[in-house]
Protein backbone atom coordinates (compact mmCIF):
# COMPACT_ATOMS: atom_id res chain seq x y z
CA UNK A 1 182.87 33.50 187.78
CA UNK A 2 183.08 34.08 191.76
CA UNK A 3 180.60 32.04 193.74
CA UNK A 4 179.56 33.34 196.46
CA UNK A 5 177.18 31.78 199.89
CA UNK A 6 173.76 32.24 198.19
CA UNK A 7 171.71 34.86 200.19
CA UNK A 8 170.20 34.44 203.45
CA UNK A 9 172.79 32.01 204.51
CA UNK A 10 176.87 32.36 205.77
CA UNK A 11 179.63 30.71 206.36
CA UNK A 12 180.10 29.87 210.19
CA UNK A 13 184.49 30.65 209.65
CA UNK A 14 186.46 29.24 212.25
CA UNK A 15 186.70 32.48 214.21
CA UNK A 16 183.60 31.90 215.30
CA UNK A 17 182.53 28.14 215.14
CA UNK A 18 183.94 28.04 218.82
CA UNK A 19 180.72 30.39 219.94
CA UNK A 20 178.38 27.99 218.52
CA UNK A 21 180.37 24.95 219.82
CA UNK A 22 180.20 27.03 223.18
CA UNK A 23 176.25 27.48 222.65
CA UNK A 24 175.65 23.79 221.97
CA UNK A 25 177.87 22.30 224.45
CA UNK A 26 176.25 23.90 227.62
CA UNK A 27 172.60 22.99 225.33
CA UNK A 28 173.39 19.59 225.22
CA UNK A 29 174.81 19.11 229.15
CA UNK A 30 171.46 21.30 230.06
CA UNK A 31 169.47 19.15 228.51
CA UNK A 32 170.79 15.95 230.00
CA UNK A 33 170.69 17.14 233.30
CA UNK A 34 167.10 17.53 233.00
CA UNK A 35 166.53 14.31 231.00
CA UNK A 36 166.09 14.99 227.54
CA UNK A 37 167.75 12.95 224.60
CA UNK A 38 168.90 13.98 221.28
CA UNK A 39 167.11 13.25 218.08
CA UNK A 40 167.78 14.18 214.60
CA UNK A 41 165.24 13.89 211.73
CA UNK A 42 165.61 14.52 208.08
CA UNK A 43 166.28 18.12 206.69
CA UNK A 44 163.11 18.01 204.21
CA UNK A 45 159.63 16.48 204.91
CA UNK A 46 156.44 15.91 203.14
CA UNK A 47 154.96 19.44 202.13
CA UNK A 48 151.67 18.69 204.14
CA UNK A 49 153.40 17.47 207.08
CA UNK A 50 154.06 21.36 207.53
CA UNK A 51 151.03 22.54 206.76
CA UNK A 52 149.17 21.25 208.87
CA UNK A 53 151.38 20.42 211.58
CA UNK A 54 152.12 24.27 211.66
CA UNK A 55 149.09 25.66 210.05
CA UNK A 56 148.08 26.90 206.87
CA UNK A 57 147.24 30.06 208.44
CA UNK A 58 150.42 31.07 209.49
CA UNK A 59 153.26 33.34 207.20
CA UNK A 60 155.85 30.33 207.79
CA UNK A 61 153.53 27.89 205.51
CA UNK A 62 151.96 30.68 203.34
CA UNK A 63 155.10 32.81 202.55
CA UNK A 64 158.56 31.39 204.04
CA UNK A 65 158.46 27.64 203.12
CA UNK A 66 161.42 26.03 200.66
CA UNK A 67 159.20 23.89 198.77
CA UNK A 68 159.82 22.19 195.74
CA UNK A 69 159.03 18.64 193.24
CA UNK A 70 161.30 15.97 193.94
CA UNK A 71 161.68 13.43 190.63
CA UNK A 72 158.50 11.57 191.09
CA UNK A 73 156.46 14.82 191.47
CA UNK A 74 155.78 14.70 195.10
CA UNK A 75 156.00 18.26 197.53
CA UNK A 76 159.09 18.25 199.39
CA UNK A 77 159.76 21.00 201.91
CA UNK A 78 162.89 22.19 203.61
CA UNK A 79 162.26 21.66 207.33
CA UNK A 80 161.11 25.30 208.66
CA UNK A 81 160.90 24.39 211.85
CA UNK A 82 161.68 20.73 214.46
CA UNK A 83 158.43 20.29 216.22
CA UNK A 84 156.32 18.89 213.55
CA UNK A 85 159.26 16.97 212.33
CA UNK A 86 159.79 15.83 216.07
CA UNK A 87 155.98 14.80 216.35
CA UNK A 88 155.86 13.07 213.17
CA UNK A 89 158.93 10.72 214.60
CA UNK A 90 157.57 10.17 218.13
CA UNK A 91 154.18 8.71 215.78
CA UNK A 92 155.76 6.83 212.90
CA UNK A 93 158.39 4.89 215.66
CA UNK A 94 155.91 4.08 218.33
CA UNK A 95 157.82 6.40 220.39
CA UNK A 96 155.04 6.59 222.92
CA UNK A 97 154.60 3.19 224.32
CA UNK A 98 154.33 2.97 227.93
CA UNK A 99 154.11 5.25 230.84
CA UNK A 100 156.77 6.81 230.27
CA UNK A 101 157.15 11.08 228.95
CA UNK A 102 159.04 11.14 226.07
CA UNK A 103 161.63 13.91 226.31
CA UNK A 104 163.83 15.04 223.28
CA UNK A 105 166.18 18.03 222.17
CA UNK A 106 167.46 18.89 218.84
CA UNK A 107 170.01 21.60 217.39
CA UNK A 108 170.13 21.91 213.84
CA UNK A 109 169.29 24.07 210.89
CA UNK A 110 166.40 25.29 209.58
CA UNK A 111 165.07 27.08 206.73
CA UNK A 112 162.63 29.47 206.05
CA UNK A 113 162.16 32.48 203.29
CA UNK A 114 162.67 35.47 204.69
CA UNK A 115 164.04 38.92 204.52
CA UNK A 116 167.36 39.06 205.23
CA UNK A 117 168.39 41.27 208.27
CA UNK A 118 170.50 42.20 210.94
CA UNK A 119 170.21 38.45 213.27
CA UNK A 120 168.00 36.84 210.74
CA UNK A 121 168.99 34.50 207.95
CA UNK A 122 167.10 31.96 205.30
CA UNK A 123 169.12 29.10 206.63
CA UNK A 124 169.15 29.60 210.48
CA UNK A 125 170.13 26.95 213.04
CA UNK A 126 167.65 26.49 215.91
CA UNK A 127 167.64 24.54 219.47
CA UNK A 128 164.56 23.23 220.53
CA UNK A 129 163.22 20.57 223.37
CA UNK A 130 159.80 18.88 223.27
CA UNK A 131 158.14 16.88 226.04
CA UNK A 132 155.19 14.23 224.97
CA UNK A 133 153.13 12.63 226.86
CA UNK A 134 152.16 14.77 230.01
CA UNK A 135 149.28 17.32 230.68
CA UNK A 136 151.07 18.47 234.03
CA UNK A 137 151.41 21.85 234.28
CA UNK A 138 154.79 20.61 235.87
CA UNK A 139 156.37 19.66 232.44
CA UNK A 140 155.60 23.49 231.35
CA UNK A 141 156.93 24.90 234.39
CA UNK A 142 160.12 22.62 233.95
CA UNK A 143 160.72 23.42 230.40
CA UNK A 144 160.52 27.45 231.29
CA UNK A 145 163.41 26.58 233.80
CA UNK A 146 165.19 24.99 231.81
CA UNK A 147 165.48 27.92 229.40
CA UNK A 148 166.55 29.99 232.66
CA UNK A 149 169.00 27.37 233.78
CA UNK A 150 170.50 27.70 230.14
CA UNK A 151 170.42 31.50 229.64
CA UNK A 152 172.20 30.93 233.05
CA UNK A 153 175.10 28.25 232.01
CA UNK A 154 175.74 30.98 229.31
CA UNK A 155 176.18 33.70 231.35
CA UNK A 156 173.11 35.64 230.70
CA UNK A 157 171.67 36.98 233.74
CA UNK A 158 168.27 38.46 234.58
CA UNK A 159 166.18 36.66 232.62
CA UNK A 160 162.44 36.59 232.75
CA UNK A 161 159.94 34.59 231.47
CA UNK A 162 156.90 36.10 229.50
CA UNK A 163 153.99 33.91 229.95
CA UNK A 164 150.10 33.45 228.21
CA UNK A 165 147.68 30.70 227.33
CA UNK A 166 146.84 29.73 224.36
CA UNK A 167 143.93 28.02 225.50
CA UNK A 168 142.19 24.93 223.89
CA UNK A 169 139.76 24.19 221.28
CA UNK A 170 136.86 24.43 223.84
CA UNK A 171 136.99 28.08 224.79
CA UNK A 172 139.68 29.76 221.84
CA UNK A 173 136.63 29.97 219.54
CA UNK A 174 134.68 32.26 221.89
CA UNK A 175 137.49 34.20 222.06
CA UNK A 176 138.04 34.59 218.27
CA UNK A 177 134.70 35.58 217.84
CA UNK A 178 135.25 38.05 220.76
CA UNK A 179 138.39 39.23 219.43
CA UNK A 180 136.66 39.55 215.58
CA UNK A 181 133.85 41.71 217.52
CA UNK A 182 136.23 43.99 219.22
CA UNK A 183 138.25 44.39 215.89
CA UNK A 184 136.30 44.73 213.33
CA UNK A 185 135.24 48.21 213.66
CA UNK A 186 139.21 48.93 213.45
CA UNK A 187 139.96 46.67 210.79
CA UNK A 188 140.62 49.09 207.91
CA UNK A 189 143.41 50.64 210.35
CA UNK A 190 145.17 47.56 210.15
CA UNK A 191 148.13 46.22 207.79
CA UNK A 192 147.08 44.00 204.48
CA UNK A 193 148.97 41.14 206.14
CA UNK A 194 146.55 41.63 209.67
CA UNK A 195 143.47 41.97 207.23
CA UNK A 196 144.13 38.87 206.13
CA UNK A 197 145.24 37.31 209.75
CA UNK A 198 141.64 38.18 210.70
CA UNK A 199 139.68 36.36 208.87
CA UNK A 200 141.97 33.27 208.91
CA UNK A 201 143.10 33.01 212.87
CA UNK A 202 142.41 36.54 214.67
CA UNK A 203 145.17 35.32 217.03
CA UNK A 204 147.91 35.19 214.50
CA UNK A 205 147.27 39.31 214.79
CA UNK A 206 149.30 39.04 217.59
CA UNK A 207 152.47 37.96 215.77
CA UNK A 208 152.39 41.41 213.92
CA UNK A 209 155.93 43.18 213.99
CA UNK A 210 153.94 46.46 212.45
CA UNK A 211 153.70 49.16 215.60
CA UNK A 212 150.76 50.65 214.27
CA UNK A 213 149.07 47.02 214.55
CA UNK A 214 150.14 46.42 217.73
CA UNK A 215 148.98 49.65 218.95
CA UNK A 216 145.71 49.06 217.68
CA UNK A 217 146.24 45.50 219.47
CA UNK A 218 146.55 47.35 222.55
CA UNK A 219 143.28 47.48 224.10
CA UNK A 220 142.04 43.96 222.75
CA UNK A 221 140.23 41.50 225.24
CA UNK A 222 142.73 39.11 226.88
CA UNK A 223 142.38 35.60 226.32
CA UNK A 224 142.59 34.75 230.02
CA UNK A 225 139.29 36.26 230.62
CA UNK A 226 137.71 33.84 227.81
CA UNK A 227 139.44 30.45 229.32
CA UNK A 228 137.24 27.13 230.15
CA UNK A 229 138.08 26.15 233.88
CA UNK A 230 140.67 23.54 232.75
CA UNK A 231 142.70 26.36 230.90
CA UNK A 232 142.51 28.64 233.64
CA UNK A 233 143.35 25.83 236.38
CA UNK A 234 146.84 24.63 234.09
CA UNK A 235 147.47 28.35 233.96
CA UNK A 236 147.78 28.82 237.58
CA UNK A 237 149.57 25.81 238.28
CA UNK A 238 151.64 26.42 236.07
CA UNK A 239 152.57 29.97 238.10
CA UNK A 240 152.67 27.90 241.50
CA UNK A 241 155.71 25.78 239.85
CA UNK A 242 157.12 28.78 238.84
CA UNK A 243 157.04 30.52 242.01
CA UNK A 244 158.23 27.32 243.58
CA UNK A 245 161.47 27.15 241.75
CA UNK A 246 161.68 30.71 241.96
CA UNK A 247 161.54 32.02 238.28
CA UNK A 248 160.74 35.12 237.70
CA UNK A 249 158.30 36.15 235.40
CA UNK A 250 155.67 38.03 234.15
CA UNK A 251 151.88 37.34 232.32
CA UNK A 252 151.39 39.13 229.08
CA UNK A 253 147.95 38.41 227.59
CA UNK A 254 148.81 39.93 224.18
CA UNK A 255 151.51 37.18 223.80
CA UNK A 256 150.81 35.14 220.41
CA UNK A 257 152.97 32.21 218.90
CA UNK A 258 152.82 32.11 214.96
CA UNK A 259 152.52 28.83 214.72
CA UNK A 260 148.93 26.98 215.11
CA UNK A 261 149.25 23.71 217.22
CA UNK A 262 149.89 25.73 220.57
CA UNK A 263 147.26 25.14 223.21
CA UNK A 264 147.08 25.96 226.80
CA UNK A 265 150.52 27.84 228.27
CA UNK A 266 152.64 29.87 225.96
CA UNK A 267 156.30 31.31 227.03
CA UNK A 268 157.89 33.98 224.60
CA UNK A 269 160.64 36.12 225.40
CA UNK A 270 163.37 37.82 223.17
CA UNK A 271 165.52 34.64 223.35
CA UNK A 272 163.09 31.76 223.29
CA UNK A 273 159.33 31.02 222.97
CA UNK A 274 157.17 28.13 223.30
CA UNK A 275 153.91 26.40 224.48
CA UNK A 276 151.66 23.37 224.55
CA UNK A 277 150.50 21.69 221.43
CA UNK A 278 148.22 18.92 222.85
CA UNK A 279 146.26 18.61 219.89
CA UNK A 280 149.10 18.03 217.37
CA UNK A 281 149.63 14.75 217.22
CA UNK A 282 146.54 13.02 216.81
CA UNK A 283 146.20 16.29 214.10
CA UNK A 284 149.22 14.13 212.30
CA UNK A 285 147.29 10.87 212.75
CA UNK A 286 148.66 9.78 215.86
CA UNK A 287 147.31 8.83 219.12
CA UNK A 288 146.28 12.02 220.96
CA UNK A 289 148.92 12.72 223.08
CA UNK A 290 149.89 16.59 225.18
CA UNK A 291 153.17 17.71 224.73
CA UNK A 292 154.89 21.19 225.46
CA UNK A 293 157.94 22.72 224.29
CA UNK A 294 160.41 25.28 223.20
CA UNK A 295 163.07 26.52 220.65
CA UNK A 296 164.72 29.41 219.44
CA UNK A 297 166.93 30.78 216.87
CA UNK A 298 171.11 30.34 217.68
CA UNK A 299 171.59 33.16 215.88
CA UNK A 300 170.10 35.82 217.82
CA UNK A 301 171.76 33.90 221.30
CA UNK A 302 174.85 34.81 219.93
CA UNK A 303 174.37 37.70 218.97
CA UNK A 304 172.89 38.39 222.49
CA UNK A 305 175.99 36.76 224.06
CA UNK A 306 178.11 38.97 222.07
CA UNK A 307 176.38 42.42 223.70
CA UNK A 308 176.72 41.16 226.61
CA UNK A 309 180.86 40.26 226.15
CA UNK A 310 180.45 36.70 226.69
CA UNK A 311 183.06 36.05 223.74
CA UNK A 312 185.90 39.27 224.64
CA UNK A 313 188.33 36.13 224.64
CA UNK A 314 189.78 34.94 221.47
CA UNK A 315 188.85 31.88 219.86
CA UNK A 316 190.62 28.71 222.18
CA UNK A 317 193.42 27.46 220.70
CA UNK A 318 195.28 24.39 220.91
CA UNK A 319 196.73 22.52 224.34
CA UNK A 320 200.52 22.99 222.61
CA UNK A 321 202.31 24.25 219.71
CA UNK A 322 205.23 22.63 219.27
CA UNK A 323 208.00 24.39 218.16
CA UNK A 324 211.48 22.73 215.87
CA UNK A 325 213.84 24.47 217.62
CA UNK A 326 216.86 22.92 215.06
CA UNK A 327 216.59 21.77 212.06
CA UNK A 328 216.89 18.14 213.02
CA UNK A 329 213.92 18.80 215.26
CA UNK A 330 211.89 19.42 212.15
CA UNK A 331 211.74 15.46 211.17
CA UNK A 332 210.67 14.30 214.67
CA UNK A 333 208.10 16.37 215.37
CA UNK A 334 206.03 14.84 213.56
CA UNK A 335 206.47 11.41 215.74
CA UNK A 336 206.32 13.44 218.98
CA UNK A 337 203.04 15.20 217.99
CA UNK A 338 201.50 11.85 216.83
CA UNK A 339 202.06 11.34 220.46
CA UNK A 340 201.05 14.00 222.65
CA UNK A 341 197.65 14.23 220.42
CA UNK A 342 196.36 10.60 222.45
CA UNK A 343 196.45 12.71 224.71
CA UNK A 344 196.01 16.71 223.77
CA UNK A 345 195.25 19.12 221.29
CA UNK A 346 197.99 19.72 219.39
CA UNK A 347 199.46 22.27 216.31
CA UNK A 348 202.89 22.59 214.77
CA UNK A 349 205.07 24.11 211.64
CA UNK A 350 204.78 22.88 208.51
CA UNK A 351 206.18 25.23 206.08
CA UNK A 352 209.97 25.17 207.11
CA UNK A 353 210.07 28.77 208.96
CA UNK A 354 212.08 30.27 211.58
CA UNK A 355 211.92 29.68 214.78
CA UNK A 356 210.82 33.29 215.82
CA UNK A 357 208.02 33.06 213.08
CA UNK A 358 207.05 29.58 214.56
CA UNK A 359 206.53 31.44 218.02
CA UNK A 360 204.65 34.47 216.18
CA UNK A 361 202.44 31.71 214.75
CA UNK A 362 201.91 29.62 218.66
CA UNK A 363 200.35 33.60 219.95
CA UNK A 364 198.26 33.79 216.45
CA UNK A 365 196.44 30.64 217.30
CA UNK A 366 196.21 31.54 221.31
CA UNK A 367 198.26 28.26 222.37
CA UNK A 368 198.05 27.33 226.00
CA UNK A 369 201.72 25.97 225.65
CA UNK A 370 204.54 26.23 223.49
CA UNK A 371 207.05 23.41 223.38
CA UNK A 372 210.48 23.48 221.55
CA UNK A 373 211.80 20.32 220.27
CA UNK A 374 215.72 20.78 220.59
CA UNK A 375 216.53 17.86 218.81
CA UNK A 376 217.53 14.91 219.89
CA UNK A 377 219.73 14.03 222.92
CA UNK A 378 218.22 17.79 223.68
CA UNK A 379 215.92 18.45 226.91
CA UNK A 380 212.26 19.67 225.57
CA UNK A 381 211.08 23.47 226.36
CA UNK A 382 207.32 23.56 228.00
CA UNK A 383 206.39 27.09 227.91
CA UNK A 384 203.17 28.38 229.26
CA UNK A 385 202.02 31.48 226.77
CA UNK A 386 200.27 33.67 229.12
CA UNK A 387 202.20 33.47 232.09
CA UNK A 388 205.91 32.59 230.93
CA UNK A 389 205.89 30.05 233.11
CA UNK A 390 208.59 27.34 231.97
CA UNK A 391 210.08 23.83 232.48
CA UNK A 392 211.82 20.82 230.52
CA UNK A 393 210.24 17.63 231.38
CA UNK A 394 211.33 14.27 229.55
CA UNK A 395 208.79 13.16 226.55
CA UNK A 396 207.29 10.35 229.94
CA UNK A 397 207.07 13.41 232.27
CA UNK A 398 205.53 16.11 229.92
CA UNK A 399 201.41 14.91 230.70
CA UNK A 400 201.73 15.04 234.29
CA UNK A 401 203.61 18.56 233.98
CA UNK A 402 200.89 20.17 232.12
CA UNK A 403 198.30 18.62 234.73
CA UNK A 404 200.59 19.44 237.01
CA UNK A 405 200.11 23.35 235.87
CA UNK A 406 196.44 23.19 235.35
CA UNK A 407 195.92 22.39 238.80
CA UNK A 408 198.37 25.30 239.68
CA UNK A 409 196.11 27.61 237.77
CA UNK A 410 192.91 27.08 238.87
């Protein structure tokens, strides 16, 4: 029988681990400049923390959850998305005691049941930040620049940020009813799925990927025109910040998030989305608390990073191969390479071949630097790959003489 990764999901092969490594890296030194700390929570929750943390309107809890018994009978789901798992933690560990805005990140997998297509997988991995703990239209605006400052660090230019409210329980009602008004007399134009949508959460309309739907979508009232005066003031705070740090972006009042806790400002663009979910976590039994925040799928940032070239290198290799140049070298290598690795990144033969195939093997694994082991009472061979650049510096020496080069380089 021939096993094979189950479908939906992939391997992540070592020719391209280093993208994600990339992705997460310049994530995770983002996010500390701007003050937010890692957490990691469990891969499966309790069933109902999901629905109604993300709500049982939505196609993520009705159709795309991994749910399943564990021993004792209880509902178990698969976590198919971080913020209700994020807001269940900040509640059950007290997370919000004192003044102080609690400010996390996470990058992990998640899993939801979905078609498989191009960019789009059942097990996905997904970065996210949340903020709890502030109503200021200041932590929205800094979360949208963070996702520009990150785009940014990753070498994707031009970005602009899409932006809507969401509103709040006091005025989204009128605008349901509003929206169920203008809709209804178009209603059998609409997809099963938006049928549905519409007498459940009108809003959630929005989310529809069918053109024909969002045509018909087209002409529907904007929520912005139905917000209380708190909404709209947050709203246009929220632009003076923006303007202020000088991110560009437009307001797009058909922008929907399917998920049900958002309130107030919501950000979506093709690499990221997010919004406020003030009411969340007194939903999940917890002090009532605003929070904002944002995530997004890896996948389709990589993908996205691969259009634009970001990854024409190969895959980095290691700081030195080192090369038995003799057969006596063979033996010691293994004592010089315990060695230099304190210190470096380092790869070597161990199969017995040729020198020539040992040097074949240093450009298959892009090597910075090759360096032949003679043999003892034999000078050692640093070789820079790219440039041919050469010298023999004693086993003491050879550190500073790669330093030595880097700074040469730059």
């Amino acid at each position: 029988m021939k096993y094979t990764a189950p479908r939906g999901t992939r391997d992540i092969l070592p020719a391209d681990s280093w993208k994600w490594q990339h992705v997460e890296r310049v994530f995770r030194d983002t996010a500390e400049r701007f003050g937010y700390k890692e957490i990691r929570f469990p891969v499966f929750e309790e069933t109902e923390l999901f629905a109604r943390g993300i709500g049982d309107s939505t196609d993520i809890v009705r159709k795309e959850m991994y749910t399943f018994p564990d021993r004792k009978g209880r509902s178990l789901t698969l976590r198919p998305e971080g913020t209700a798992s994020v807001v269940r933690s900040f509640i059950e560990h007290n997370m919000g005691r004192g003044a102080q805005v609690t400010k996390l990140r996470y990058f992990c997998p998640m899993f939801r049941y979905e078609r498989p297509q191009a960019g789009r997988y059942r097990q996905f991995w997904q970065w996210g930040l949340e903020a709890l703990g502030s109503l200021s239209p200041a932590i929205d605006a800094e979360i949208i620049l963070f996702s520009v400052r990150f785009f940014e660090g990753l070498g994707i230019k031009g970005t602009e940020a899409r932006i809507n409210s969401a509103g709040c329980p006091s005025c989204t009602p009128a605008y349901n009813d509003l929206l169920k008004k203008e809709l209804a007399s178009k209603l059998e134009r609409f997809c099963d799925d938006c049928r549905e949508r519409y007498e459940r959460n009108p809003r959630r309309m929005f989310d529809c990927k069918n053109e024909n739907c969002q045509t018909l979508l087209s002409d529907a009232p904007s929520i912005l025109d139905a917000l209380c005066d708190e909404c709209r003031d947050h709203f246009a705070h929220v632009e003076k910040h923006l303007r202020a740090v000088s991110v560009p972006y437009v307001i797009d009042s058909g922008l929907a998030r399917g998920l049900d806790y958002y309130t107030k400002l919501g950000a979506q663009s093709a690499l990221c989305g997010g919004g406020r979910y003030d009411e969340l976590t007194s939903e999940l039994g917890g002090k009532p608390t605003p929070a904002c925040g944002v995530s997004a799928g890896v996948e389709r940032l990589i993908s996205a990073l691969e259009e634009e070239g970001a990854f024409q290198d190969a895959a980095p290799g290691p700081d030195i191969y080192l090369v038995a140049g003799s057969d006596g070298a063979a033996g010691s290598n293994v004592t010089l390479a315990a060695r230099l690795r304190e210190t470096f990144s380092v790869e070597m033969d161990y199969q017995g071949r040729s020198f020539n195939k040992q040097m074949q093997e240093a450009g298959r694994m892009n090597a910075r630097f090759v360096l032949v082991n003679q043999g003892e009472g034999e000078p050692l061979k640093l070789r820079e790959v790219a440039t041919g650049w050469e010298a023999s510096p004693g086993e003491e020496e050879l550190e500073a003489a790669i330093r030595d080069r880097e700074r040469e380089s730059r």
